[in-house]
PDB file of N, CA and C in Angstrom:
ATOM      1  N   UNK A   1     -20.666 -34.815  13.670  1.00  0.00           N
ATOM      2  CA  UNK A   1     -19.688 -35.088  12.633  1.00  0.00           C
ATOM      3  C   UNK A   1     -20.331 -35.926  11.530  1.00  0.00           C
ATOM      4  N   UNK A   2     -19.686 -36.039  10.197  1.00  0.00           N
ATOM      5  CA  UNK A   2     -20.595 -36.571   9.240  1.00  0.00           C
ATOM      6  C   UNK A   2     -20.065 -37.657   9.234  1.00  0.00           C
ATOM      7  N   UNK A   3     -20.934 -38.490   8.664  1.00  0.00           N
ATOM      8  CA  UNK A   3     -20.217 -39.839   8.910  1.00  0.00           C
ATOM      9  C   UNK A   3     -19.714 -40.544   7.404  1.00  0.00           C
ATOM     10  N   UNK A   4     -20.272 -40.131   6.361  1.00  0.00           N
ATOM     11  CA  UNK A   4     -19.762 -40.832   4.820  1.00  0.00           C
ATOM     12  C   UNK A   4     -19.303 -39.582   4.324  1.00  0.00           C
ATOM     13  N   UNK A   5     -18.586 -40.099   3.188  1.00  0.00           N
ATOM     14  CA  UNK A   5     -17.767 -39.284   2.500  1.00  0.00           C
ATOM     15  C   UNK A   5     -18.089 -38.247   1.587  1.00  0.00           C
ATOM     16  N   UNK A   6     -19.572 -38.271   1.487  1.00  0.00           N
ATOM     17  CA  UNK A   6     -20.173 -37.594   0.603  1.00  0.00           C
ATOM     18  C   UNK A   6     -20.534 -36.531   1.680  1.00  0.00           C
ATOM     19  N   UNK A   7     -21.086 -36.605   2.774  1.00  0.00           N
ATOM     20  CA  UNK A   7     -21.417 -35.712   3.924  1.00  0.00           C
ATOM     21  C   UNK A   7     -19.784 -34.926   4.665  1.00  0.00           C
ATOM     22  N   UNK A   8     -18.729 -35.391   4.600  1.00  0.00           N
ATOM     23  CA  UNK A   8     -18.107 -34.451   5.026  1.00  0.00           C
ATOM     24  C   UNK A   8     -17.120 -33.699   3.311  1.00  0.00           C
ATOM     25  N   UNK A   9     -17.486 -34.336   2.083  1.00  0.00           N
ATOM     26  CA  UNK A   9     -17.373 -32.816   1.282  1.00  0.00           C
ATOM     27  C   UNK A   9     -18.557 -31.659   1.366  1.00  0.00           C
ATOM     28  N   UNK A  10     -19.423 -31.980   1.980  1.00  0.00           N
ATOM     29  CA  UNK A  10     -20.658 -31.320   2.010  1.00  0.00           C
ATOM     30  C   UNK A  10     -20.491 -30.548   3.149  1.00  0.00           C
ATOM     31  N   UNK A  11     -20.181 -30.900   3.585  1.00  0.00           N
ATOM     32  CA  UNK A  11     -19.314 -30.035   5.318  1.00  0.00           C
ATOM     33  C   UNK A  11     -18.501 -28.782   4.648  1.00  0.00           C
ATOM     34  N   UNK A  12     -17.287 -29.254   4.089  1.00  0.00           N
ATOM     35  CA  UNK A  12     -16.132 -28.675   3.609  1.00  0.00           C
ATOM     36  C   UNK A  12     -17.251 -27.403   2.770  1.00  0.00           C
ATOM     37  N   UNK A  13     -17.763 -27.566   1.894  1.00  0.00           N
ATOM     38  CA  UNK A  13     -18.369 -26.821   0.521  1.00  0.00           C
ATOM     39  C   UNK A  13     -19.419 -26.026   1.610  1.00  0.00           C
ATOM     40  N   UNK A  14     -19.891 -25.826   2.865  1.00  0.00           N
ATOM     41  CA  UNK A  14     -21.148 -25.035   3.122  1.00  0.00           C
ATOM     42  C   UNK A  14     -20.379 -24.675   3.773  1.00  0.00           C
ATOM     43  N   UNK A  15     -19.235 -25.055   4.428  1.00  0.00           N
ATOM     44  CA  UNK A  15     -18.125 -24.042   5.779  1.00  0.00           C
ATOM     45  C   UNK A  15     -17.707 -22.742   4.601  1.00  0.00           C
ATOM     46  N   UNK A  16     -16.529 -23.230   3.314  1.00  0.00           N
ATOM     47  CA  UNK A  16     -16.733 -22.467   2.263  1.00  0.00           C
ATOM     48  C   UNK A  16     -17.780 -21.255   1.779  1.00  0.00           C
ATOM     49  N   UNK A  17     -18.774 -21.695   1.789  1.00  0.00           N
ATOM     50  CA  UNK A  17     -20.325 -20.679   1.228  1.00  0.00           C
ATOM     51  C   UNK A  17     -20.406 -20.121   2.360  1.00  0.00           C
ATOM     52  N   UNK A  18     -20.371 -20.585   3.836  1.00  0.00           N
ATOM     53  CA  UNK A  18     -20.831 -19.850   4.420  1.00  0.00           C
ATOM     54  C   UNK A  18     -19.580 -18.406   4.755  1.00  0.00           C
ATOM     55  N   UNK A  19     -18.358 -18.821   5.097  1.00  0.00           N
ATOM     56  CA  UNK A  19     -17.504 -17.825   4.789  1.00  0.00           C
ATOM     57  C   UNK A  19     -17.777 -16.571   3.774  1.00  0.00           C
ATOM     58  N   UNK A  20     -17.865 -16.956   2.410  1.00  0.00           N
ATOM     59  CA  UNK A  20     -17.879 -16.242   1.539  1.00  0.00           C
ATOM     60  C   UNK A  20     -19.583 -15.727   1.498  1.00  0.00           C
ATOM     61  N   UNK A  21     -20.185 -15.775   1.413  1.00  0.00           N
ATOM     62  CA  UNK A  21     -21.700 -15.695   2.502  1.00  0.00           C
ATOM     63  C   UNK A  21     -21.523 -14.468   3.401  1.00  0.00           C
ATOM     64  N   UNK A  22     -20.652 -15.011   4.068  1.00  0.00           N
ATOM     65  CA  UNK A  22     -20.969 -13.773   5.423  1.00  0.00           C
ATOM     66  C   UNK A  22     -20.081 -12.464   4.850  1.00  0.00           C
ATOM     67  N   UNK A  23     -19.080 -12.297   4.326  1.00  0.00           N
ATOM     68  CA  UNK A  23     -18.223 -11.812   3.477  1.00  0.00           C
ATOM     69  C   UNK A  23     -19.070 -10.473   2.911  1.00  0.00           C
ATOM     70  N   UNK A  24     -19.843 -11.510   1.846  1.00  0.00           N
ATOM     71  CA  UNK A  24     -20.376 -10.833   0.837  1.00  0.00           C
ATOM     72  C   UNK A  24     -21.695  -9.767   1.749  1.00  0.00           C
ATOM     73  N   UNK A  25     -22.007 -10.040   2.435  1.00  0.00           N
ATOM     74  CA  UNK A  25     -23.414  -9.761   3.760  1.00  0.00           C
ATOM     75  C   UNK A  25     -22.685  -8.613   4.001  1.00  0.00           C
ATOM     76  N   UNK A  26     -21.405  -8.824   4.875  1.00  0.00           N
ATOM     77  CA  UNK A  26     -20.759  -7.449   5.432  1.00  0.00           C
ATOM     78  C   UNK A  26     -20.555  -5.981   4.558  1.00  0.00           C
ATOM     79  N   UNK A  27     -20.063  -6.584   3.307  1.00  0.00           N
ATOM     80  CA  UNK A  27     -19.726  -5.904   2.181  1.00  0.00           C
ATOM     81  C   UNK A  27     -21.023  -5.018   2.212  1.00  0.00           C
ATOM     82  N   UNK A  28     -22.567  -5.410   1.690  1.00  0.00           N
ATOM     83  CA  UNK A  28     -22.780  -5.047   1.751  1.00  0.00           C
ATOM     84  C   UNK A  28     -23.905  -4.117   2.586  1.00  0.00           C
ATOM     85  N   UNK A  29     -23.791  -4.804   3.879  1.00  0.00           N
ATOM     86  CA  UNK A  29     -24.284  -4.082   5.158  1.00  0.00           C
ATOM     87  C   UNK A  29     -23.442  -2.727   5.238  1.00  0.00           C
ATOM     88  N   UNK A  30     -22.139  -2.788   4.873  1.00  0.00           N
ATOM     89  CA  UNK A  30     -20.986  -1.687   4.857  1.00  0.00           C
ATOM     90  C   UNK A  30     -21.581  -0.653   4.089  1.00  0.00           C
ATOM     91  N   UNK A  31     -21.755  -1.263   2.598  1.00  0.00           N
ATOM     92  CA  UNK A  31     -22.294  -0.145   1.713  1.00  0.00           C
ATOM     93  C   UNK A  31     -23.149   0.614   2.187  1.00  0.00           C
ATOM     94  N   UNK A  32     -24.271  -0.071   2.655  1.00  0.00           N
ATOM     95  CA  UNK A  32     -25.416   0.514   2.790  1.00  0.00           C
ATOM     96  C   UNK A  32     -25.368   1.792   4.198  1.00  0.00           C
ATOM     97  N   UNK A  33     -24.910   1.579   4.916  1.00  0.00           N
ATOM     98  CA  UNK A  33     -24.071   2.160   5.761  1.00  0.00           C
ATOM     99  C   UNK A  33     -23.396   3.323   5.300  1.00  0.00           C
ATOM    100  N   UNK A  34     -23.080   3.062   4.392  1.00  0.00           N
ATOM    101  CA  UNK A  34     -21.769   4.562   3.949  1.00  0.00           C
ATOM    102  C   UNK A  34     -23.377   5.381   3.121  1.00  0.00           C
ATOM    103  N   UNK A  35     -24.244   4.798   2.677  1.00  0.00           N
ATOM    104  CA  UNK A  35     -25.120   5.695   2.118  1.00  0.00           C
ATOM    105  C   UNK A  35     -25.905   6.562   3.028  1.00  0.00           C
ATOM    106  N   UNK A  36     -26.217   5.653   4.419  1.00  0.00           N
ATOM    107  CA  UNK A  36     -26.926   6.554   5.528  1.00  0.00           C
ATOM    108  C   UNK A  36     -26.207   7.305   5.706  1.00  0.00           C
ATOM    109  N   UNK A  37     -24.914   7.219   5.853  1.00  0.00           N
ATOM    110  CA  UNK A  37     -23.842   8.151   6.744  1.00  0.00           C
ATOM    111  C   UNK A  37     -23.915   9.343   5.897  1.00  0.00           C
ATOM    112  N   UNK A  38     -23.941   9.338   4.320  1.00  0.00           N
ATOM    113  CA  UNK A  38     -23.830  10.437   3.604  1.00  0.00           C
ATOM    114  C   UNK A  38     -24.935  11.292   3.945  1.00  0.00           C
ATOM    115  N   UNK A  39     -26.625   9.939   3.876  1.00  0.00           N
ATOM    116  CA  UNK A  39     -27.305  11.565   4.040  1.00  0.00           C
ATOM    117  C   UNK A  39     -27.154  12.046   5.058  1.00  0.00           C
ATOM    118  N   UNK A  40     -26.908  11.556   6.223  1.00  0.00           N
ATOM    119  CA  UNK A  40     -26.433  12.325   7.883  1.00  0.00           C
ATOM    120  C   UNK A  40     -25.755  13.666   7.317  1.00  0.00           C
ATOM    121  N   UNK A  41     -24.806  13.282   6.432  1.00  0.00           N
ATOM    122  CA  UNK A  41     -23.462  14.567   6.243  1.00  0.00           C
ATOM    123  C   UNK A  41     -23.694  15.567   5.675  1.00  0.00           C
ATOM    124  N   UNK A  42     -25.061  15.273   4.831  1.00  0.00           N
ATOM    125  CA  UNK A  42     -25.297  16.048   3.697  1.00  0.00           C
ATOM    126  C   UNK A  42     -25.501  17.331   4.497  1.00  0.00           C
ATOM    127  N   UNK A  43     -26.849  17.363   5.391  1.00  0.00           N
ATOM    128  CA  UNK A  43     -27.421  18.671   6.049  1.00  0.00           C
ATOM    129  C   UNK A  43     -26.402  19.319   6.733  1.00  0.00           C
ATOM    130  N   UNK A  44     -25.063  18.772   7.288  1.00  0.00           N
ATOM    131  CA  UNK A  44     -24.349  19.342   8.113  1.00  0.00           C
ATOM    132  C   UNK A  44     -22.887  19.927   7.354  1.00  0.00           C
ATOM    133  N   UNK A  45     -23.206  19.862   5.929  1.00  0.00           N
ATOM    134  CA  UNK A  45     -22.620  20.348   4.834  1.00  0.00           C
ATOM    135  C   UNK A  45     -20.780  19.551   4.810  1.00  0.00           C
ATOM    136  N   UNK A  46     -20.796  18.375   5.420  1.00  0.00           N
ATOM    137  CA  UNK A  46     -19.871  17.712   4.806  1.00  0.00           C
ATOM    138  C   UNK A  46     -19.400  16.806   3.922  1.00  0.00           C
ATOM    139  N   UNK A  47     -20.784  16.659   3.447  1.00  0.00           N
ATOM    140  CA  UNK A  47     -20.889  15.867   1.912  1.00  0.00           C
ATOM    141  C   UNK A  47     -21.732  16.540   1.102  1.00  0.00           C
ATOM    142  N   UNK A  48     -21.959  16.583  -0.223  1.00  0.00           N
ATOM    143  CA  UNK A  48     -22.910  17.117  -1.194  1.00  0.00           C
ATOM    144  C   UNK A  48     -23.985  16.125  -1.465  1.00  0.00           C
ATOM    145  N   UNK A  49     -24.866  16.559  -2.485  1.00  0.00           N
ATOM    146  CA  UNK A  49     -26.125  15.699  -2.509  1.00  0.00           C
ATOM    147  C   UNK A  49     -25.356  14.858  -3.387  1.00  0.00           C
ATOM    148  N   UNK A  50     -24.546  15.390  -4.700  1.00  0.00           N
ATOM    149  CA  UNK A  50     -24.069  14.271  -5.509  1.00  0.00           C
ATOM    150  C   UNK A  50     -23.205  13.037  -4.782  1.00  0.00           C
ATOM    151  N   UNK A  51     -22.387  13.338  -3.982  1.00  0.00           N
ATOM    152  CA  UNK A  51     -21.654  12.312  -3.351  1.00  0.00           C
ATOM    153  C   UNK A  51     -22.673  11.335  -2.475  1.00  0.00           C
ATOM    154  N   UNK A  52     -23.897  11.695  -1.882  1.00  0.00           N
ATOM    155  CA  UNK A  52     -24.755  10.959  -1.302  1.00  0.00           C
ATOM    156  C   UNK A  52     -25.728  10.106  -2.686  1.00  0.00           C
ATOM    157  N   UNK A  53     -25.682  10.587  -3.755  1.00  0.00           N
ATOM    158  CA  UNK A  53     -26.211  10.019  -4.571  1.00  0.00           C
ATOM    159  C   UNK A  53     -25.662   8.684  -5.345  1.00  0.00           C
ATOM    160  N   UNK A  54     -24.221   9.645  -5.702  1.00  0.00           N
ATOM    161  CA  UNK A  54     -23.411   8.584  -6.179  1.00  0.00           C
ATOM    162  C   UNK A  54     -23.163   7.131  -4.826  1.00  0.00           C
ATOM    163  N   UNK A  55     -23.178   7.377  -3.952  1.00  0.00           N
ATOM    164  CA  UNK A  55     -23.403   6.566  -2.909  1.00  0.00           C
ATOM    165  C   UNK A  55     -24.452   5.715  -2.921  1.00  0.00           C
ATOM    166  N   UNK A  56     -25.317   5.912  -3.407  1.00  0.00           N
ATOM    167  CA  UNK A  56     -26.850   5.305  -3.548  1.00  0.00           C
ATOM    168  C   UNK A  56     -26.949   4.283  -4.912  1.00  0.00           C
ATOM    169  N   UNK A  57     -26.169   5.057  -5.859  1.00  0.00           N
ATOM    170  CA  UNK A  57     -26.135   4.230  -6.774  1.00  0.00           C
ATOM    171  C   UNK A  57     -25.140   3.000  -6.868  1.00  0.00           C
ATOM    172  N   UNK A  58     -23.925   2.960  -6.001  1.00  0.00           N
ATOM    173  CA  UNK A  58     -22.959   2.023  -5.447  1.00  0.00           C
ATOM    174  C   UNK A  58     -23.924   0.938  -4.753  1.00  0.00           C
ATOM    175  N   UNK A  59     -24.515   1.458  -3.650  1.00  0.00           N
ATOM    176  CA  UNK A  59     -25.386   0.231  -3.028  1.00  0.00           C
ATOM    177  C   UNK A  59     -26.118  -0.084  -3.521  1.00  0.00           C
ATOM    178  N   UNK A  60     -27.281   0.613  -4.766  1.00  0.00           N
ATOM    179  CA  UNK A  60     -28.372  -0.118  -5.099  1.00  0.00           C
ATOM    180  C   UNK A  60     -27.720  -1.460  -6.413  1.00  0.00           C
ATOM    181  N   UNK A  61     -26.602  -0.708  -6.547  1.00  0.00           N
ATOM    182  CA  UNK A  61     -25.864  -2.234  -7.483  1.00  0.00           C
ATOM    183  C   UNK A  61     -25.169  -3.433  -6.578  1.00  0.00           C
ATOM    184  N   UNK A  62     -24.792  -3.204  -5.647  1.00  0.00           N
ATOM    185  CA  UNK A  62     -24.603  -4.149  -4.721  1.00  0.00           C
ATOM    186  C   UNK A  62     -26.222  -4.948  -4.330  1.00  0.00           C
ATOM    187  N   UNK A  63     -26.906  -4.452  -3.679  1.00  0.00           N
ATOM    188  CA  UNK A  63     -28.380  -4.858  -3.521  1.00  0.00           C
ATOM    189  C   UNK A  63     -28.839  -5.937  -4.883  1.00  0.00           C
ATOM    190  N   UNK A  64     -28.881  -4.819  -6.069  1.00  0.00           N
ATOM    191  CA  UNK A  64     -28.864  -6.213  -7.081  1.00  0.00           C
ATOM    192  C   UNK A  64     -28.332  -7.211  -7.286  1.00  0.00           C
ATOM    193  N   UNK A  65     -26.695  -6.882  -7.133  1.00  0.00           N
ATOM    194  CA  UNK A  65     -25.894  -8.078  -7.456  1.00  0.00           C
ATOM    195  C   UNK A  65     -26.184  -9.258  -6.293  1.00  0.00           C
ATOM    196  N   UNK A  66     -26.671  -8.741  -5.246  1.00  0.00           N
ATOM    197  CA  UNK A  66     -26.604  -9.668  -3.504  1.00  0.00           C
ATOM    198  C   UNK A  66     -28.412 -10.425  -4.248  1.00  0.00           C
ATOM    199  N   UNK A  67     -29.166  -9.569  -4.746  1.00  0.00           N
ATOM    200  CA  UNK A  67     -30.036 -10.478  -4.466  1.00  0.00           C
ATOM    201  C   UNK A  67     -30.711 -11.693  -5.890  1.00  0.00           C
ATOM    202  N   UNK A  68     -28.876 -11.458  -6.591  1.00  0.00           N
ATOM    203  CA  UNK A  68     -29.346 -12.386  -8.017  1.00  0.00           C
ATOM    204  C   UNK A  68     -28.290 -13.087  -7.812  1.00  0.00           C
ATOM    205  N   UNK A  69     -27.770 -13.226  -6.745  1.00  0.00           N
ATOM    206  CA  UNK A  69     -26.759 -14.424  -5.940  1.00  0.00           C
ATOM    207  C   UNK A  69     -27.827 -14.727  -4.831  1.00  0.00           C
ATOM    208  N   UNK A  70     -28.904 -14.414  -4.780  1.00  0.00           N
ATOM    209  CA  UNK A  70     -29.410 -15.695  -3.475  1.00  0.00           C
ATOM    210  C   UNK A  70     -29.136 -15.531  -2.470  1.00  0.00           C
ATOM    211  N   UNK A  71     -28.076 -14.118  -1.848  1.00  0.00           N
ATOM    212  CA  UNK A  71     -27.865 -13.257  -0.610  1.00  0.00           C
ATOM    213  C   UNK A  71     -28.835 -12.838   0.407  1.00  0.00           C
ATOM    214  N   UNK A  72     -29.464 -12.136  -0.754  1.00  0.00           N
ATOM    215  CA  UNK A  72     -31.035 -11.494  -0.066  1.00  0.00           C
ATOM    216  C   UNK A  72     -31.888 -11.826  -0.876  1.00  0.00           C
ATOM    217  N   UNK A  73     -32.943 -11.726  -0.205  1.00  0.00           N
ATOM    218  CA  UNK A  73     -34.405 -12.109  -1.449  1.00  0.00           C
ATOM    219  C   UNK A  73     -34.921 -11.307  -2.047  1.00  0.00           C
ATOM    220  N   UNK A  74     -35.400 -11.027  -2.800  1.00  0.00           N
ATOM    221  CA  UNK A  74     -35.538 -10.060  -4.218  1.00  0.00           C
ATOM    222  C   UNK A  74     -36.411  -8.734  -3.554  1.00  0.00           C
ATOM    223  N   UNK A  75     -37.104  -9.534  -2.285  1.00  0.00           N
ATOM    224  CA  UNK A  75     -38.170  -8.249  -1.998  1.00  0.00           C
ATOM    225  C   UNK A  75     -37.506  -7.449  -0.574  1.00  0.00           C
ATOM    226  N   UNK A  76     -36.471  -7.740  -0.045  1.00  0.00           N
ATOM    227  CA  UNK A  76     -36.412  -7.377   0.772  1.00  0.00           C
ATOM    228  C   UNK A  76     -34.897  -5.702   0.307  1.00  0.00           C
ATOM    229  N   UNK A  77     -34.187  -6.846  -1.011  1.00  0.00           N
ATOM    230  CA  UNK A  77     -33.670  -5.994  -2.119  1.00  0.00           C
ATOM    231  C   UNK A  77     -34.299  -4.473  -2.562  1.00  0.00           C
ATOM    232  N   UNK A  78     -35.671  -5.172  -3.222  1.00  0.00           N
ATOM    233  CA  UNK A  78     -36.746  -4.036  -3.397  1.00  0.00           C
ATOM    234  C   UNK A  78     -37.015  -3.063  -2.269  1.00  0.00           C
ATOM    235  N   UNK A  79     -37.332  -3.431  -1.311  1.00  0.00           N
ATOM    236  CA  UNK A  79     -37.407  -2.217   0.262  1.00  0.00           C
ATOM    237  C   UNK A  79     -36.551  -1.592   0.348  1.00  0.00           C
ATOM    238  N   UNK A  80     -35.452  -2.244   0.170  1.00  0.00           N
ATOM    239  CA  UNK A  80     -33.915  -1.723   0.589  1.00  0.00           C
ATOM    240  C   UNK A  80     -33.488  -0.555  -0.553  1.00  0.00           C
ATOM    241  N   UNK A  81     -33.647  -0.807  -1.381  1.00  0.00           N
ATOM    242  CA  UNK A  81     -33.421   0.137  -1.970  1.00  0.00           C
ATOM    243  C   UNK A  81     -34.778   1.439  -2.111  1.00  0.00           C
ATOM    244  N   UNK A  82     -35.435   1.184  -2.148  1.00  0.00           N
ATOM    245  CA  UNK A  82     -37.001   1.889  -1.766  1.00  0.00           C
ATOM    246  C   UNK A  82     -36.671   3.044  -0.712  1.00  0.00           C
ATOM    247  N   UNK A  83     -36.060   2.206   0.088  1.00  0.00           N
ATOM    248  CA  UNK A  83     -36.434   3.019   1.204  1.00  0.00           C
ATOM    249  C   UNK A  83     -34.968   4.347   1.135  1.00  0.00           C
ATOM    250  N   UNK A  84     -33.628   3.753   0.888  1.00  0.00           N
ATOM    251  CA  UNK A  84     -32.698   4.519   0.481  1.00  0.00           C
ATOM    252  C   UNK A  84     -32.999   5.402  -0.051  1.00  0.00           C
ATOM    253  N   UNK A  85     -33.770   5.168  -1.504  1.00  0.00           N
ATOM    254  CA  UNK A  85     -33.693   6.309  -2.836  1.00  0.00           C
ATOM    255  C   UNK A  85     -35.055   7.249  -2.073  1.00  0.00           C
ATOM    256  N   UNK A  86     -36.030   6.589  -1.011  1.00  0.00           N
ATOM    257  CA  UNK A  86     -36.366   7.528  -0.631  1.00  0.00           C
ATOM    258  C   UNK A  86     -35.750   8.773   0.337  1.00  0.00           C
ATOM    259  N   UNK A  87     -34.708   8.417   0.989  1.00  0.00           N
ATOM    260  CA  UNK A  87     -33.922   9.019   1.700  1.00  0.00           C
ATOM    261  C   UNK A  87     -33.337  10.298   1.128  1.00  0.00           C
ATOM    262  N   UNK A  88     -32.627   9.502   0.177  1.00  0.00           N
ATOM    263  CA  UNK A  88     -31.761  10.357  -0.535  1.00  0.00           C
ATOM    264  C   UNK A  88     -32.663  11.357  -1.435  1.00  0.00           C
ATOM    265  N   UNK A  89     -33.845  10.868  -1.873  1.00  0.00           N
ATOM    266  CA  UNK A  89     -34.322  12.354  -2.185  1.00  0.00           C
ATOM    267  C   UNK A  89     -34.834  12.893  -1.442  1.00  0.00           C
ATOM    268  N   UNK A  90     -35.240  12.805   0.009  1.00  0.00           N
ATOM    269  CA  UNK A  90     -35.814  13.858   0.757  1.00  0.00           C
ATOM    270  C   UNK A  90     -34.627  14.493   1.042  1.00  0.00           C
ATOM    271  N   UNK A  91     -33.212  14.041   1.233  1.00  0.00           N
ATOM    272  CA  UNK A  91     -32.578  15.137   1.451  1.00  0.00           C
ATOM    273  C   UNK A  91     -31.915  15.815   0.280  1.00  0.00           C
ATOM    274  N   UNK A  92     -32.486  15.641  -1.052  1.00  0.00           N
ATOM    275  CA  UNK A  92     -31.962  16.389  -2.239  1.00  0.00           C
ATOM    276  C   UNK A  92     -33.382  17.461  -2.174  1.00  0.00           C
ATOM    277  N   UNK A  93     -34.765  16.857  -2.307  1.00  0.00           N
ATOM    278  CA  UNK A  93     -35.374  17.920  -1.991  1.00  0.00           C
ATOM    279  C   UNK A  93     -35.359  19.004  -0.892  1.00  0.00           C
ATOM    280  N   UNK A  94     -34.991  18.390   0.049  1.00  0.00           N
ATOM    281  CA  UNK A  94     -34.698  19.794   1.077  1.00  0.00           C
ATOM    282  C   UNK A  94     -33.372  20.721   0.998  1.00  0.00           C
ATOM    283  N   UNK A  95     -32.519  19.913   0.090  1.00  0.00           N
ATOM    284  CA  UNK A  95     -31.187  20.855  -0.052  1.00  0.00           C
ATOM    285  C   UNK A  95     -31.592  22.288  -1.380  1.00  0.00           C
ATOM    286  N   UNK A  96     -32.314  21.624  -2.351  1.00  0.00           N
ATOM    287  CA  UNK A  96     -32.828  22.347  -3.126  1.00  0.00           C
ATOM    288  C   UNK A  96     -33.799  23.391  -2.382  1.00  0.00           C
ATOM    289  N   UNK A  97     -34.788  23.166  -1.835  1.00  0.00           N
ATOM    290  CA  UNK A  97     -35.763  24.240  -1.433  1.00  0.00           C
ATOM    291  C   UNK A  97     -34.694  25.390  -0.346  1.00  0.00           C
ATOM    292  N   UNK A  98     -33.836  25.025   0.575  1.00  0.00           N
ATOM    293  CA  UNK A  98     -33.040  25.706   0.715  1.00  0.00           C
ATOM    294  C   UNK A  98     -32.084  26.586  -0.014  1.00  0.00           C
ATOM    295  N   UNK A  99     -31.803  26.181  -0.958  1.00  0.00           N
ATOM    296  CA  UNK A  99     -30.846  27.008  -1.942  1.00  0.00           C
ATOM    297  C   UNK A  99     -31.940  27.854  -2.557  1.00  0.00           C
ATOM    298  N   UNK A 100     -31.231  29.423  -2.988  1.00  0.00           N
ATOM    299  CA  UNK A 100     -32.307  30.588  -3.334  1.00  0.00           C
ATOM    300  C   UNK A 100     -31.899  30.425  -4.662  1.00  0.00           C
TER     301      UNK A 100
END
């Protein structure tokens, strides 16, 4: 327990951050999530490439916004989206080479 008064507003204000913290984390662990799920759907023809795209572009603005709030760190931001937009075009390139 804190013992001066300056240490338990400091209590109060990081219980706060951390709430809204974990919040913001889920949000976008969620997103990122709905983008895998699309390309899953794509090959099994229950989503299109655009809806997996437009999906991609939802999370990679979340990713920014999370890591110019101090959420995530800028490079792990960078992977994260790296590795998505690589996703999503291997399965736009393979939807294309399939189509005649």
């Amino acid at each position: 327990m804190p013992n001066t008064d300056s240490a338990r507003r400091a209590l109060r204000k990081d219980e706060r951050r951390r709430v809204r913290n974990k919040q913001q984390r889920s949000a976008l662990r969620t997103t990122v999530k709905k983008v895998r799920a699309a390309a899953i759907a794509v090959p099994t023809g229950v989503k299109t490439v655009a809806e997996a795209q437009s999906a991609l572009q939802l999370a990679i603005k979340k990713i920014d916004q999370s890591a110019a709030k101090h959420l995530i760190h800028r490079n792990k931001a960078a992977r994260d989206k790296s590795r998505l937009t690589k996703l999503i075009n291997k399965i736009a390139d393979v939807k294309t080479a399939d189509a005649p």
